[in-house]
Protein backbone atom coordinates (compact mmCIF):
# COMPACT_ATOMS: atom_id res chain seq x y z
CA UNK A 1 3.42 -10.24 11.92
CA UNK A 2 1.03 -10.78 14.75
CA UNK A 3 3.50 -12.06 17.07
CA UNK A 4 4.95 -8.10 17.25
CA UNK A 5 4.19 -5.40 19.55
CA UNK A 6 0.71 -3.74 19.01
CA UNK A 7 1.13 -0.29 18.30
CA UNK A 8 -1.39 2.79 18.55
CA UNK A 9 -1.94 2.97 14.97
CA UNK A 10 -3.06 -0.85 15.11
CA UNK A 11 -5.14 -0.25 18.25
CA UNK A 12 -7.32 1.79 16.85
CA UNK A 13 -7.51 0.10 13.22
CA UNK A 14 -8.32 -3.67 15.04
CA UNK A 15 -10.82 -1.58 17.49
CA UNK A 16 -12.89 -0.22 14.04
CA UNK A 17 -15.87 -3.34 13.11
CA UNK A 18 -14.97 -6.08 10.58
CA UNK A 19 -17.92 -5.14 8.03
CA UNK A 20 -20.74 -2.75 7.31
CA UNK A 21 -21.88 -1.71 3.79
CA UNK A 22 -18.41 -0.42 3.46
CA UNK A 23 -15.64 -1.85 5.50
CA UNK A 24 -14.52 0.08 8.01
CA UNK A 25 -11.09 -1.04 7.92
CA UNK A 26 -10.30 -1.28 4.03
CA UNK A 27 -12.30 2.94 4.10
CA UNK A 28 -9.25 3.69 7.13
CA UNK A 29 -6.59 1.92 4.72
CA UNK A 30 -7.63 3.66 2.09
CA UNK A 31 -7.94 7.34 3.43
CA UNK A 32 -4.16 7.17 5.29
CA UNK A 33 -3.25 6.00 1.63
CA UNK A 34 -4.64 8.66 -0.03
CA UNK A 35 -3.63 11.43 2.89
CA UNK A 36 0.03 10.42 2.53
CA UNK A 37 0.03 9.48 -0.81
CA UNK A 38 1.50 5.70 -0.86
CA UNK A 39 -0.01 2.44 -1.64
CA UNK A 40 -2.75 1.01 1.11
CA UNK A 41 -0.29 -2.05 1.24
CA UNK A 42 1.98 0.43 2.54
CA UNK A 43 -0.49 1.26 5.26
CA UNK A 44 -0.98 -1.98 6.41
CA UNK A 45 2.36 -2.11 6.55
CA UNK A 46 2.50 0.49 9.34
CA UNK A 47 -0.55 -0.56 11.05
CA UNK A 48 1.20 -4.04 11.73
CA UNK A 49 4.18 -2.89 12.59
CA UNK A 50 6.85 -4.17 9.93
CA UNK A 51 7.92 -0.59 9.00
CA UNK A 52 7.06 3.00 10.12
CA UNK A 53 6.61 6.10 8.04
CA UNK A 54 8.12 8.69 7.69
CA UNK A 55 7.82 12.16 10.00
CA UNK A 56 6.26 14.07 7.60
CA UNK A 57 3.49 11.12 6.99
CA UNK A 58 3.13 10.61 10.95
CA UNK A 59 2.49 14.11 10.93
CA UNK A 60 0.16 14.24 8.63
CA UNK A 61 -1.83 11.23 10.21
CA UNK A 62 -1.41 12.19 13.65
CA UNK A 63 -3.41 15.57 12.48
CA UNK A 64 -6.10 13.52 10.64
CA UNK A 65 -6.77 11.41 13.86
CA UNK A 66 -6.09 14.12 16.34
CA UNK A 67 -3.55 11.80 18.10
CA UNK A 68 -0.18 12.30 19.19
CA UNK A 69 2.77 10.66 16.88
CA UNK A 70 4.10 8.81 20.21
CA UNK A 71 0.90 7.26 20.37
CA UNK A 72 0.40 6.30 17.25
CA UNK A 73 3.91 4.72 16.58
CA UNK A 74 5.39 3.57 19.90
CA UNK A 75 4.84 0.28 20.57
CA UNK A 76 2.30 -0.39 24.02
């Protein structure tokens, strides 16, 4: 998986810090899980790259981040 294109969506998720009292990364998993209503697994899944979601889901996290679909799941 890390050999593919980085896209927006991972951008921002390997830009968030590693730990604090709650991790940062597992709290973004989990709140795109439970915004689009699919398993965190799932979400990593988009943030790597190995599947996108579907329009109504980028949608609905492009509104939550206040970033543009395109950015968020075109490949820089």
């Amino acid at each position: 998986m890390e050999n593919m294109p980085k896209t927006g969506l991972r951008k921002i998720y390997d830009a968030l810090p590693a730990r604090e009292h709650i991790a940062p990364k597992k709290d973004f998993i989990n709140r795109l899980a439970k915004l689009t209503k699919v398993h965190p697994q799932t979400v990593k899944g988009w943030i790597y790259g190995s599947y996108t979601p579907d329009s109504l889901r980028q949608e609905l996290i492009s509104k939550e981040l206040g970033i543009p679909v395109e950015e968020l799941f075109q490949t820089l």
